[in-house]
N, C-alpha and C. Protein backbone atom coordinates (compact mmCIF):
# COMPACT_ATOMS: atom_id res chain seq x y z
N UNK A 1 40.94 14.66 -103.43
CA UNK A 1 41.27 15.43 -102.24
C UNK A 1 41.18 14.53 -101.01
N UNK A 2 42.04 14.69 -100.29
CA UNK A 2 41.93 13.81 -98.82
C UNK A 2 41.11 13.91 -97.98
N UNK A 3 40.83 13.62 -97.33
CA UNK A 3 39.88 13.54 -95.87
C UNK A 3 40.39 14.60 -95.53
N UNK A 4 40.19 15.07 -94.21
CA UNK A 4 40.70 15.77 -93.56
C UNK A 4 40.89 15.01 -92.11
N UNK A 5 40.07 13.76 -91.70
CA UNK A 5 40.61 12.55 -91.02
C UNK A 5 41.78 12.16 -91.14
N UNK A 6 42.46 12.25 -92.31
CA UNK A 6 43.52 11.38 -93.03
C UNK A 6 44.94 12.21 -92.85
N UNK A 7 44.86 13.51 -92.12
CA UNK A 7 46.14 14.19 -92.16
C UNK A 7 45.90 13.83 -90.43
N UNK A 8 47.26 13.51 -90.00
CA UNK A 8 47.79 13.09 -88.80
C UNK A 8 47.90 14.64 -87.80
N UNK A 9 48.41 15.64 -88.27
CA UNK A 9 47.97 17.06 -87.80
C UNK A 9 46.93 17.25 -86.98
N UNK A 10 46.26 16.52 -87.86
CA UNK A 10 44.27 17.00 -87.24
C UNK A 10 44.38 16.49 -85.78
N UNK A 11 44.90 15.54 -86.00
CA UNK A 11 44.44 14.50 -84.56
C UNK A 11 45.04 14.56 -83.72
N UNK A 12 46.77 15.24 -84.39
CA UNK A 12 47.81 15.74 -82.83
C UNK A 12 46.96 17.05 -81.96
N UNK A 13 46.64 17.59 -83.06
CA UNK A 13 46.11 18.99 -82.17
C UNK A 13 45.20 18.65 -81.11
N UNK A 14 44.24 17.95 -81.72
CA UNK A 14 42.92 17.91 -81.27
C UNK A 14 43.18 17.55 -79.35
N UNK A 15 44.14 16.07 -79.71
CA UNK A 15 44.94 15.07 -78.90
C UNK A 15 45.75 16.05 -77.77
N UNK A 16 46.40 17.30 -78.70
CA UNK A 16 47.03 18.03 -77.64
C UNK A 16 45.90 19.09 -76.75
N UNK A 17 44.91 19.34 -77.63
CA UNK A 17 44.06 20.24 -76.99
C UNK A 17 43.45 19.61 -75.62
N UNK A 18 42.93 18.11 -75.60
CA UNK A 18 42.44 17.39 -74.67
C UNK A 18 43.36 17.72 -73.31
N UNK A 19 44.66 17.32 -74.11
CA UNK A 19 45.62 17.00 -72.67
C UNK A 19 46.13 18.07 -71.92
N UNK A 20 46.25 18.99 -72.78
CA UNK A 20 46.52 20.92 -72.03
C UNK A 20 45.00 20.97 -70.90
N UNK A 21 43.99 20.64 -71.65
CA UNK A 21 42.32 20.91 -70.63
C UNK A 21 42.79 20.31 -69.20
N UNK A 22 43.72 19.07 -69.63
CA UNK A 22 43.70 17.95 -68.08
C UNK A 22 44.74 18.45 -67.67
N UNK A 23 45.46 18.78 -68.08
CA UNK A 23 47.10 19.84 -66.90
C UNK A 23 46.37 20.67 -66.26
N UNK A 24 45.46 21.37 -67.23
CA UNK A 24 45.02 22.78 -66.36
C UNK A 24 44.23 22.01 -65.31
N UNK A 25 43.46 21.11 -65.55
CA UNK A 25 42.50 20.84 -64.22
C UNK A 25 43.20 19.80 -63.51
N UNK A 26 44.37 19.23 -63.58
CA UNK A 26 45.32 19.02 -62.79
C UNK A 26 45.55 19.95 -61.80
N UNK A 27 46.42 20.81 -62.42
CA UNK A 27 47.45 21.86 -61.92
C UNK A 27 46.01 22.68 -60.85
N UNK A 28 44.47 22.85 -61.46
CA UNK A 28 43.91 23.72 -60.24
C UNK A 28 43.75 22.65 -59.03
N UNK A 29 43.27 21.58 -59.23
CA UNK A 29 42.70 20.89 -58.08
C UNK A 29 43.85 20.50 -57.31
N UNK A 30 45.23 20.82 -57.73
CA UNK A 30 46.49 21.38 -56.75
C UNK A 30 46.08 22.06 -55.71
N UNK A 31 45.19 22.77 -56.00
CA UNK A 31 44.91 24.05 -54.91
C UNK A 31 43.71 24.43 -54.12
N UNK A 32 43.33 23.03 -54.58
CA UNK A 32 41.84 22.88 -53.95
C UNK A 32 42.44 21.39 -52.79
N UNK A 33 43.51 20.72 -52.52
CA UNK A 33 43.25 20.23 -51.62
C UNK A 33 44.40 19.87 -50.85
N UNK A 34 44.73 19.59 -49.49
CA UNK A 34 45.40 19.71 -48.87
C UNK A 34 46.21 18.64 -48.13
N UNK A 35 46.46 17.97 -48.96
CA UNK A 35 47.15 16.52 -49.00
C UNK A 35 48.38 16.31 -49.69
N UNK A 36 49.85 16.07 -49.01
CA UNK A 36 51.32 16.21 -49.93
C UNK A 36 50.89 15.42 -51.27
N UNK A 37 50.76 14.38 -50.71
CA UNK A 37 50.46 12.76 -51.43
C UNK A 37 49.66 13.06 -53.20
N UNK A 38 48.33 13.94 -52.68
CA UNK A 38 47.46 14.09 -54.06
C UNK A 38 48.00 14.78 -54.90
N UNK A 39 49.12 16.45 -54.02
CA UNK A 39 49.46 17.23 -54.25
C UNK A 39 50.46 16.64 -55.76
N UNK A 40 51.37 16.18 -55.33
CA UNK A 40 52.83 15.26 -55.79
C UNK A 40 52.02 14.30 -57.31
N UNK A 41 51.02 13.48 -56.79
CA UNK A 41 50.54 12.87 -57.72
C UNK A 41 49.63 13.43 -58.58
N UNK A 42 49.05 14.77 -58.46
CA UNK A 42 48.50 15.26 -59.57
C UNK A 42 49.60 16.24 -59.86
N UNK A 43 50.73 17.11 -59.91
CA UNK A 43 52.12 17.83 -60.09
C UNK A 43 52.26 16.46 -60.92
N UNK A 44 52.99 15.02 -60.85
CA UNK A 44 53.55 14.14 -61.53
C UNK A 44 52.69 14.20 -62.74
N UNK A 45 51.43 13.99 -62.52
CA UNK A 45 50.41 13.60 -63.89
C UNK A 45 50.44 14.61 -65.03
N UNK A 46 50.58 15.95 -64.30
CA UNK A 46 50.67 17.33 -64.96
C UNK A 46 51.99 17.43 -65.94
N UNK A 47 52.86 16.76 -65.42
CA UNK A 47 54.18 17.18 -65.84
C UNK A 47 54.23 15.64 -67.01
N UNK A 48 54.09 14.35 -66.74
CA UNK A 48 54.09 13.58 -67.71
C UNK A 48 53.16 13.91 -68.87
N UNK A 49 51.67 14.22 -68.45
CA UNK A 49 51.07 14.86 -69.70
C UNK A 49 51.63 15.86 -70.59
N UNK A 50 52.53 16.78 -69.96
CA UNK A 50 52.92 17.84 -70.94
C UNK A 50 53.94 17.17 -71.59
N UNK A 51 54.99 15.96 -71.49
CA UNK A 51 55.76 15.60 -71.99
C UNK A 51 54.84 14.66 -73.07
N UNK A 52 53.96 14.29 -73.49
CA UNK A 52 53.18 13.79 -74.42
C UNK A 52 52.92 15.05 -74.93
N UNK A 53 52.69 16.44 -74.71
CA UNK A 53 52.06 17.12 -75.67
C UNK A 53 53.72 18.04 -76.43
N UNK A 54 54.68 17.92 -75.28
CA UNK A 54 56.11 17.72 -76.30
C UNK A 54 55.71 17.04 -77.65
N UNK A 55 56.02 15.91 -77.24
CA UNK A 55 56.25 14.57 -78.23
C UNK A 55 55.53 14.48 -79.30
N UNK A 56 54.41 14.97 -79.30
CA UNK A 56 52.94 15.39 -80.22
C UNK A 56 53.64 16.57 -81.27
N UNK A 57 53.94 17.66 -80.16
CA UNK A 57 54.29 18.74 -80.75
C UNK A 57 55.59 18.36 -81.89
N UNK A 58 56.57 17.69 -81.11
CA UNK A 58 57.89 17.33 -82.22
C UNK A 58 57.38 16.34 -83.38
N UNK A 59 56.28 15.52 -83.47
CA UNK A 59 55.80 14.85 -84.16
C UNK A 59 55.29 15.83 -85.17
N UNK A 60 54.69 16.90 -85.02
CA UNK A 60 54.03 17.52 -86.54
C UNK A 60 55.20 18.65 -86.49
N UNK A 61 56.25 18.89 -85.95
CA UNK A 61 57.20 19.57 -86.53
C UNK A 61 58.57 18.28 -87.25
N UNK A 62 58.08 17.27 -87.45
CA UNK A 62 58.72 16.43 -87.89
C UNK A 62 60.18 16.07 -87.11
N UNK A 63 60.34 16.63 -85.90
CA UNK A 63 61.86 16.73 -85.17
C UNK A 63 61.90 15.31 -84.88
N UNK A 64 63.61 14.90 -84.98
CA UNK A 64 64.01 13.93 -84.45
C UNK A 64 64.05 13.06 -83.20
N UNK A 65 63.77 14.56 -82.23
CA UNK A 65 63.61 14.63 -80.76
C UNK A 65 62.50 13.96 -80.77
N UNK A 66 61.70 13.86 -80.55
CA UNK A 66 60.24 13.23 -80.53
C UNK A 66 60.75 11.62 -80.49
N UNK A 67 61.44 10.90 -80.92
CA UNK A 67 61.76 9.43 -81.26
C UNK A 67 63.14 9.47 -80.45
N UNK A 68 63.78 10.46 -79.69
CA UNK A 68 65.33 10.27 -79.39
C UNK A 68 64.61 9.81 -77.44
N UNK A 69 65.51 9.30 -77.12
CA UNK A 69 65.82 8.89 -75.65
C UNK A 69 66.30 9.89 -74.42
């Protein structure tokens, strides 16, 4: 029987669970401060992280998308 280390699944989730925690506390401290600049650069960080938890996601649905341009 395998690990359960050893299935790649385990570690997308886990990997995606981390990075959803940091959007959300991205996306609040949006609203805790009052600067365009931080505003823009935590919105950017928010939005590239979710495109990793795409890419994660197309990775254990085996999609092509995940590797396309």
């Amino acid at each position: 029987m395998a690990h359960r280390d050893a299935n790649p699944t385990h570690h997308t989730e886990r990997v995606k669970g981390e990075l959803n925690a940091l959007i959300e506390h991205l996306r609040e401290d949006i609203t805790k401060v009052d600067d365009p600049q931080f505003k823009a650069m935590f919105e950017t960080s928010a939005e590239v992280l979710g495109g990793l938890v795409k890419a994660f996601t197309h990775y254990e649905q085996k999609s092509e998308a995940a590797w396309k341009p």
